[in-house]
Protein backbone atom coordinates (compact mmCIF):
# COMPACT_ATOMS: atom_id res chain seq x y z
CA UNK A 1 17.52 21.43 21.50
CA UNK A 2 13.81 22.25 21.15
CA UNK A 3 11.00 21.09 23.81
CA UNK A 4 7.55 20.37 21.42
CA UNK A 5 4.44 20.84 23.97
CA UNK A 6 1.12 19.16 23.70
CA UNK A 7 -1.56 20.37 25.74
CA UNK A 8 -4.48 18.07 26.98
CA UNK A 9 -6.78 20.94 27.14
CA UNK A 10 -5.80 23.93 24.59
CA UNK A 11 -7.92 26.69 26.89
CA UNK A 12 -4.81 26.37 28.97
CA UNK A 13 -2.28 27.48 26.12
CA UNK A 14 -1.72 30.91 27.31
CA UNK A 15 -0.77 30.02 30.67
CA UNK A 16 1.27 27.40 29.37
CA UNK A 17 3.34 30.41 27.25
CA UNK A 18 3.43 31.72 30.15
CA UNK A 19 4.98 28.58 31.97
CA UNK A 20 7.49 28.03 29.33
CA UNK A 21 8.80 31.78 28.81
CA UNK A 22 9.99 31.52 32.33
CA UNK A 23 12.24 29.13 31.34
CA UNK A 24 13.45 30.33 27.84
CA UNK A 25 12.54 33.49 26.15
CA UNK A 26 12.40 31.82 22.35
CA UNK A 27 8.76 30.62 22.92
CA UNK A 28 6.49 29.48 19.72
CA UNK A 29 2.78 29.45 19.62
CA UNK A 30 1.10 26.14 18.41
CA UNK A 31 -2.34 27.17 18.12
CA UNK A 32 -5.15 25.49 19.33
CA UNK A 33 -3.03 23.41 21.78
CA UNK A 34 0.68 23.14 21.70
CA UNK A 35 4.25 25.30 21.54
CA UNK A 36 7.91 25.04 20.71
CA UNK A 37 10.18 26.39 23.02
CA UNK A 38 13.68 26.82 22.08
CA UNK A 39 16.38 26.05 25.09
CA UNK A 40 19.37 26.20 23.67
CA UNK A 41 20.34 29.16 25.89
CA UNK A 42 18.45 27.67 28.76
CA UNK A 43 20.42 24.50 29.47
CA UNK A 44 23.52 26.28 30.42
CA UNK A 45 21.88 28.53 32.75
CA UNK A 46 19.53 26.23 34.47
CA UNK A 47 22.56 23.34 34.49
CA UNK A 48 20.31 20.68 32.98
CA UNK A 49 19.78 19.06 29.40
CA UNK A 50 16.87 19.61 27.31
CA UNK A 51 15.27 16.38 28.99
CA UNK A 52 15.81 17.65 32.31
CA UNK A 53 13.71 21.08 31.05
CA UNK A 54 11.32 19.34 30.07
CA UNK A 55 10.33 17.81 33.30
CA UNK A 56 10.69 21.04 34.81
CA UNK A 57 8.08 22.76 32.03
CA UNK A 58 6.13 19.79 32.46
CA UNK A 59 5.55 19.91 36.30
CA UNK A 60 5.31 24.12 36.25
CA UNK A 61 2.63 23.42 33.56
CA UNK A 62 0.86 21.24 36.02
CA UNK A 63 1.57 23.64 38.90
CA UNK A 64 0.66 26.88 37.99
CA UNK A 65 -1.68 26.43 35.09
CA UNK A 66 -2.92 22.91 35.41
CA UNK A 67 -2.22 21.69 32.31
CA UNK A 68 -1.42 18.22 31.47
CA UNK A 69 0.51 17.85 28.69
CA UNK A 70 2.88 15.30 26.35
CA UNK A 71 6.43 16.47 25.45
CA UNK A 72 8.76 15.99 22.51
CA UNK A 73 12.53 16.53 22.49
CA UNK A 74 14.77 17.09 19.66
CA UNK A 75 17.16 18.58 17.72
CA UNK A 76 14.57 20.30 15.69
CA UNK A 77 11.42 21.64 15.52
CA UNK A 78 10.21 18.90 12.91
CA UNK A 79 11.73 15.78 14.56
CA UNK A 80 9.91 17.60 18.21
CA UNK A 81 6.63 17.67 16.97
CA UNK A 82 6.47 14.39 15.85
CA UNK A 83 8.05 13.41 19.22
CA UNK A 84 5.53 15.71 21.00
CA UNK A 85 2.64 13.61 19.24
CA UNK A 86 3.95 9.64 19.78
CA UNK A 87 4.29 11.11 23.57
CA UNK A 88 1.73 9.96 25.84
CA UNK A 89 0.29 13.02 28.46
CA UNK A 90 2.32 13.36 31.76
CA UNK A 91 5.39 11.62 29.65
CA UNK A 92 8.39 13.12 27.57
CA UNK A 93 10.44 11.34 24.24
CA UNK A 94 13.37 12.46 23.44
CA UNK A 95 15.28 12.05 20.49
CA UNK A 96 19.04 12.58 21.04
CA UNK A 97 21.10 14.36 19.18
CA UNK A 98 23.16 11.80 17.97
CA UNK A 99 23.71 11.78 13.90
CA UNK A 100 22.24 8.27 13.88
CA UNK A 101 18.80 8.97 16.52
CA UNK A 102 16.79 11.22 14.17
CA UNK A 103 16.95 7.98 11.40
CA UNK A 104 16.26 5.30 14.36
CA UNK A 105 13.68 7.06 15.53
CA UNK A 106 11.99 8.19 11.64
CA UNK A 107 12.76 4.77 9.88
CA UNK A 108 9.50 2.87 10.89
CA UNK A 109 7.21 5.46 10.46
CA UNK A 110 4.46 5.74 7.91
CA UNK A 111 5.55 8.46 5.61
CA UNK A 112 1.90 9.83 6.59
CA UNK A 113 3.46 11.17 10.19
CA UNK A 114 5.51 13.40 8.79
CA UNK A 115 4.14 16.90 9.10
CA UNK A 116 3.06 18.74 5.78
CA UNK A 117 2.54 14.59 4.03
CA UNK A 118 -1.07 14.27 3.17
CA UNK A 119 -3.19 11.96 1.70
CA UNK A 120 -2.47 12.17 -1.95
CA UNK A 121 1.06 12.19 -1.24
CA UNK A 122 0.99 9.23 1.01
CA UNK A 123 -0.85 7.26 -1.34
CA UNK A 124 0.93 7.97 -4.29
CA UNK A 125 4.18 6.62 -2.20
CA UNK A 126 2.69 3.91 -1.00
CA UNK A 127 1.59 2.56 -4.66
CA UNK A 128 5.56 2.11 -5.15
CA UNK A 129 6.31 0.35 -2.13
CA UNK A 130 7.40 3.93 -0.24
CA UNK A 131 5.06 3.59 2.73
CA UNK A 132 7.29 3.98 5.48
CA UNK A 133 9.61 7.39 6.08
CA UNK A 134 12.88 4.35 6.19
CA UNK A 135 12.08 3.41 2.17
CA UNK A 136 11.01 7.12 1.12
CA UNK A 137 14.25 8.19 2.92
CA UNK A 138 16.56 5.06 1.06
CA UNK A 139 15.45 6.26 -2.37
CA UNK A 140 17.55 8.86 -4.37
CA UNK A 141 15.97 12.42 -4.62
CA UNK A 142 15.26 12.14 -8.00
CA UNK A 143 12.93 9.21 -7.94
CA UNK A 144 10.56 11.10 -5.39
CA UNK A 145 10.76 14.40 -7.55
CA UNK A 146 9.64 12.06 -10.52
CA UNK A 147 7.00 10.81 -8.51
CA UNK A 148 5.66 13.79 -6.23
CA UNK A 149 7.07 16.49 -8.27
CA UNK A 150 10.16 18.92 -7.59
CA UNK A 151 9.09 21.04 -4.80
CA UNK A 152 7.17 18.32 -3.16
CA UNK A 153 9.75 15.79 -3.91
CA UNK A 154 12.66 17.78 -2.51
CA UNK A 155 10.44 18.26 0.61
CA UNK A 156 9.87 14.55 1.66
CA UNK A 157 13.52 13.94 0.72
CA UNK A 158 14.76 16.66 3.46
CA UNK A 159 11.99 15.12 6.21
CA UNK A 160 12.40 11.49 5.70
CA UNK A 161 16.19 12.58 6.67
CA UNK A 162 15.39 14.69 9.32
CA UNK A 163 16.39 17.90 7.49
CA UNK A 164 14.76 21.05 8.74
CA UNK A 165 15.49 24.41 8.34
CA UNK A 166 12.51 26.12 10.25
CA UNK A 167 13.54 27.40 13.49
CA UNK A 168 11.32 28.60 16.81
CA UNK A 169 10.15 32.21 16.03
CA UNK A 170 8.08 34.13 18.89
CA UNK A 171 5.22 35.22 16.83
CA UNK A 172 2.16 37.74 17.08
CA UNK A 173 0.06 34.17 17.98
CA UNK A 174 2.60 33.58 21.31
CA UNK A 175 1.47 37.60 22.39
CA UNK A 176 -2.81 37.01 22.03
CA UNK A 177 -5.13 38.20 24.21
CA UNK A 178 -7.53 35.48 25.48
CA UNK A 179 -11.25 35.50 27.67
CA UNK A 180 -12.93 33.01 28.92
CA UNK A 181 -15.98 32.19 30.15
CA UNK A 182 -16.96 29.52 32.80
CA UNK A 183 -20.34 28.40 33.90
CA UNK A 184 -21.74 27.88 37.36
CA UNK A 185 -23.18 24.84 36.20
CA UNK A 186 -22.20 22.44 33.14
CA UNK A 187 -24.49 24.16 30.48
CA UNK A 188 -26.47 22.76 28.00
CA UNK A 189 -28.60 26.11 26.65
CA UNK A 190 -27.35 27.15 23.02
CA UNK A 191 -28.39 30.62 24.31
CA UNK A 192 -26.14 30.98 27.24
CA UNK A 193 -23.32 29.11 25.28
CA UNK A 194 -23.53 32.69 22.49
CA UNK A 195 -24.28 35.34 25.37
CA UNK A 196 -20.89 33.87 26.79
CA UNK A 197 -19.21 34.34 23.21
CA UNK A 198 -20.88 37.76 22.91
CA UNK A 199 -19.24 38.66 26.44
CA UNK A 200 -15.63 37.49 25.90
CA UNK A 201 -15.95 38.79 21.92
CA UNK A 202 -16.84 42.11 23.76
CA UNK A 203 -14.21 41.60 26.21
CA UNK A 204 -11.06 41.20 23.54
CA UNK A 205 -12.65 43.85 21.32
CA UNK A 206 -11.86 46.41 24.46
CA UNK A 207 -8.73 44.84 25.16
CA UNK A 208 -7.37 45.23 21.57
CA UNK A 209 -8.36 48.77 20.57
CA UNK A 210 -6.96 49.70 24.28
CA UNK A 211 -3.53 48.35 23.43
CA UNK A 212 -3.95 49.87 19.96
CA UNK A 213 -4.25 46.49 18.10
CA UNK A 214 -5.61 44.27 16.10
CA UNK A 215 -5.99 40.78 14.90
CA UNK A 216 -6.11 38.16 12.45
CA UNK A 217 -7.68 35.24 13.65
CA UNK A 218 -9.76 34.25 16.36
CA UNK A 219 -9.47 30.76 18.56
CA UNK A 220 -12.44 28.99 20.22
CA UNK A 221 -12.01 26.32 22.97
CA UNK A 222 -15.06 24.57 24.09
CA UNK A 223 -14.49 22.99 27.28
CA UNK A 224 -16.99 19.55 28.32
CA UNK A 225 -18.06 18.91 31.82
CA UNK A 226 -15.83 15.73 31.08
CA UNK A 227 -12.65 17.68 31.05
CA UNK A 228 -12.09 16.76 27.17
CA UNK A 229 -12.07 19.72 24.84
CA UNK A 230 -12.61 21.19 21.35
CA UNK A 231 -10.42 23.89 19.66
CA UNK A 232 -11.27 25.88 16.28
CA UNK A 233 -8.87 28.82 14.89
CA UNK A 234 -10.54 31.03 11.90
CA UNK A 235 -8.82 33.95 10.45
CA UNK A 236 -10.62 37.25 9.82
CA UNK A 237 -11.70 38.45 6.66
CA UNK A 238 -9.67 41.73 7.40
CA UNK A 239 -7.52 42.45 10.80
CA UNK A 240 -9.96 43.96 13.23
CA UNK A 241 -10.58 44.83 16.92
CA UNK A 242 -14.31 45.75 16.31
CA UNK A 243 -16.29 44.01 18.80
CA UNK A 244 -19.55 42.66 15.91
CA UNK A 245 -17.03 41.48 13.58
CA UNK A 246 -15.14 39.54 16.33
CA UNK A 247 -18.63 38.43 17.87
CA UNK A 248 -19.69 37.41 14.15
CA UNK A 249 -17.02 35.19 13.84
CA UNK A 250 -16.75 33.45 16.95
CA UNK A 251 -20.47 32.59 16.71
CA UNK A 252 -19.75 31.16 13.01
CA UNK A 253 -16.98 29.05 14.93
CA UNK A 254 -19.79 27.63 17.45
CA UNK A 255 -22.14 26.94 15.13
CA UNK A 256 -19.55 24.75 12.84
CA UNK A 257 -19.17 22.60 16.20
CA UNK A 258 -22.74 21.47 15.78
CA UNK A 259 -22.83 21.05 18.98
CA UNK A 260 -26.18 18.82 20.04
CA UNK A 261 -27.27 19.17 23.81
CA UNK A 262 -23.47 19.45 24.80
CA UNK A 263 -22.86 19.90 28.70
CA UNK A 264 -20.26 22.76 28.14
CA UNK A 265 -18.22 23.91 31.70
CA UNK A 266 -15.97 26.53 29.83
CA UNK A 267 -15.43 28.81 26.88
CA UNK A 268 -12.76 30.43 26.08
CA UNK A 269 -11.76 32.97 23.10
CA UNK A 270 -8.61 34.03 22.04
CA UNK A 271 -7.51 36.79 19.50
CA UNK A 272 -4.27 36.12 17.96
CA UNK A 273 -2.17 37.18 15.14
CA UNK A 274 -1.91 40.54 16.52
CA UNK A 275 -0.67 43.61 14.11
CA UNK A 276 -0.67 47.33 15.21
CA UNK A 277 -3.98 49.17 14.77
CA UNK A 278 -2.76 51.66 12.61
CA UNK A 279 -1.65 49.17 10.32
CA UNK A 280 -5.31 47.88 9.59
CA UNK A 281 -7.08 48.16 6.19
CA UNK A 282 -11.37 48.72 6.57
CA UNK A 283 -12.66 47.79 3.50
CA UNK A 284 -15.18 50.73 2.92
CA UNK A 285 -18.92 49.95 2.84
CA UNK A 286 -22.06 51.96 2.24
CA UNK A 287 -24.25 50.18 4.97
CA UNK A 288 -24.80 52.77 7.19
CA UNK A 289 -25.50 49.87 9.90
CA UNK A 290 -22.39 48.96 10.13
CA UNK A 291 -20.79 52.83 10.35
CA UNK A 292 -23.09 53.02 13.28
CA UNK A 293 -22.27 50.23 15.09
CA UNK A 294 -18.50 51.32 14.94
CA UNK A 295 -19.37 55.08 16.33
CA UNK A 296 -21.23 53.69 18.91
CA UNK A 297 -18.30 51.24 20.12
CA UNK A 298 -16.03 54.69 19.66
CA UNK A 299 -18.66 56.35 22.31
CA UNK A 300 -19.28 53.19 24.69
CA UNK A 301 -14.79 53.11 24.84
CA UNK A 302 -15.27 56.66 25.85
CA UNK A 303 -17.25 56.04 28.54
CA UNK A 304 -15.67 52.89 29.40
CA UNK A 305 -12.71 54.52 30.32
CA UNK A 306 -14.28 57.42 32.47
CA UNK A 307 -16.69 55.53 34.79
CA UNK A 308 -14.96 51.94 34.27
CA UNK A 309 -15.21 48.43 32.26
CA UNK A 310 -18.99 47.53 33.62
CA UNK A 311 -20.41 50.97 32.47
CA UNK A 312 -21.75 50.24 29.22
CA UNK A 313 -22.33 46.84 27.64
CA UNK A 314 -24.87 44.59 25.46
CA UNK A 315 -28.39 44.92 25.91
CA UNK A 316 -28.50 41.03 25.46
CA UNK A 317 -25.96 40.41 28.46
CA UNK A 318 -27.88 42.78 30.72
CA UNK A 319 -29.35 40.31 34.05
C-alpha cells in the first residue's frame, strides 16, 4: 500500500521526508509540497495497516516538524495521489484494496482529476459524452485511441481503470539540501526579501560543492505572515553548485511571484535533483566576469574552511 502526503505548507517538506523515512525507507519526493511513501514492508513490522501508518505519519508530521497535512491511501501511487488531493488537512482517505474500491472510488470523477488529463484532452472527451472517469473507463480502448490518439488513448484507458505501473522511487529530489530564511518581523521590503535569497543561495552553493555535488533545479517557498504559502520549482540551465548561478535563479523565481507589498515571515530555498560534481558539464564562455566570479568562490571555500562558515561572505549581506 502507498501513503500520498499533502503538505499545508511545502517549506516543511524536508522535515516531513524526514518524518516519513522513519517509518519506511522507500520515501518519494513530491516537490513543492507532497511525497509517496511506500509501506509495504512497514506494516508487518510496525503491526498496523497502511491506514493505521498513516495516522502515525500524520501525527509525527505534526510533532516534530509541524506540518499539517492531508493523506491518501491506496494500492498505488496514482489512485494515492488523487486520494491525497480529495483529502481534507488533518484527515486521511483510503481506498482499499479490494478489486472493486479503485472503480467505486474513480467512477464519478471528472476525467479532468486524473493526473497527466489536461484540458484538451478533457474537452475533447467531454464533446462525446466521456466526462466522467466511469464513461471514459466503460468505453472499449479503441474508441479513446480513435479519439485521443494511441499513446494518449492507451493512457486514459489504463487510469480510468486504475492501472498503474509507476512505483515509489527514492530520488535525487527526496536527498536536497534546503535553507531558509525567517524574519524577525513579517517583511514587506523587496530588498530584504533578495538579501535573504542571496544568503540561503550562498548558503546551498557551500553546502553542495562541500559534499561534492550538484543540482538541477532549485525550489522557492514563500511563506505569508498568514501561515498560507507559495512554492515555485525551476530547473537549471546546466547542473551547478556555483553560488551566482543559483542566486540568479532563485531571484528570477521571486520576481515571477510578483509579489506586491507582501508581508513575507519565511523563505526558504531548496536545491534538488542532486548529481555528483564530477559529473557536471560547464558550458565554456569567454566572459571573463564570469571565470572570475568562479575563482573567487574557489578562494572564499578556501578560506571558509580554515577560519569557518562566517569568514567571508557578500558585500551586500554585510550589517
Amino acid at each position: 500500500m502507498i501513503i500520498c502526503v499533502r503538505l499545508r505548507d511545502g517549506a516543511a517538506l524536508p522535515d516531513l521526508l524526514d518524518v516519513a523515512r522513519g517509518i519506511s525507507p522507500v520515501v518519494q519526493a513530491l516537490p513543492p509540497d507532497g511525497a509517496l511513501v511506500d509501506v509495504a514492508g512497514a506494516e508487518r513490522y510496525f503491526a498496523q495497516d497502511a491506514a493505521g501508518l498513516a495516522s502515525v505519519l500524520r501525527v509525527r508530521a505534526l510533532a516534530y516538524a509541524g506540518a499539517d497535512c492531508a493523506l491518501g491511501v491506496a494500492p498505488s501511487p496514482l489512485l494515492a495521489r488523487m486520494a491525497a488531493r480529495q483529502a481534507e488537512y488533518g484527515t486521511t482517505v483510503t481506498v482499499g484494496d479490494d478489486p472493486r474500491e479503485p472503480t467505486v472510488f474513480l467512477a464519478p470523477k471528472p476525467v479532468s482529476a486524473l493526473p497527466g488529463v489536461g484540458t484538451a484532452t478533457a474537452r475533447t472527451l467531454r464533446a462525446y459524452g466521456l466526462g466522467t472517469v466511469g464513461r471514459a473507463a466503460g468505453v472499449p480502448l479503441s474508441t479513446l485511441q480513435r479519439l485521443l490518439g494511441a499513446r494518449t488513448g492507451r493512457e486514459v484507458y489504463e487510469k480510468a481503470h486504475g492501472i498503474d505501473r509507476t512505483a515509489v522511487v527514492p530520488d535525487a529530489a527526496s536527498r536536497g539540501v534546503t535553507a531558509r530564511r525567517s524574519f524577525d518581523h513579517d517583511e514587506l521590503d523587496r530588498g530584504a526579501h533578495r538579501r535573504a535569497l542571496l544568503s540561503a543561495a550562498g548558503e546551498l552553493g557551500v553546502a553542495l560543492r562541500t559534499d561534492g555535488q550538484a543540482c538541477r533545479s532549485l525550489t522557492l517557498v514563500v511563506r505569508y505572515a498568514d501561515g498560507s504559502s507559495t512554492a515555485r520549482t525551476r530547473a537549471l540551465p546546466e547542473a551547478s553548485a556555483h553560488s551566482p548561478a543559483l542566486t540568479a535563479v532563485a531571484y528570477r523565481m521571486l520576481d515571477a511571484l510578483g509579489l506586491q507589498r507582501a508581508r513575507v515571515r519565511a523563505l526558504s530555498l531548496r536545491a534538488e535533483a542532486l548529481i555528483p560534481a564530477d559529473e557536471v558539464t560547464h558550458q565554456l564562455t569567454f566572459d571573463p566576469a564570469d571565470e572570475r566570479s568562479r575563482r573567487l568562490e574557489e578562494t572564499a571555500d578556501r578560506v571558509r574552511a580554515r577560519f569557518g562558515p562566517g569568514a567571508i561572505g557578500p558585500g551586500a549581506l554585510a550589517a
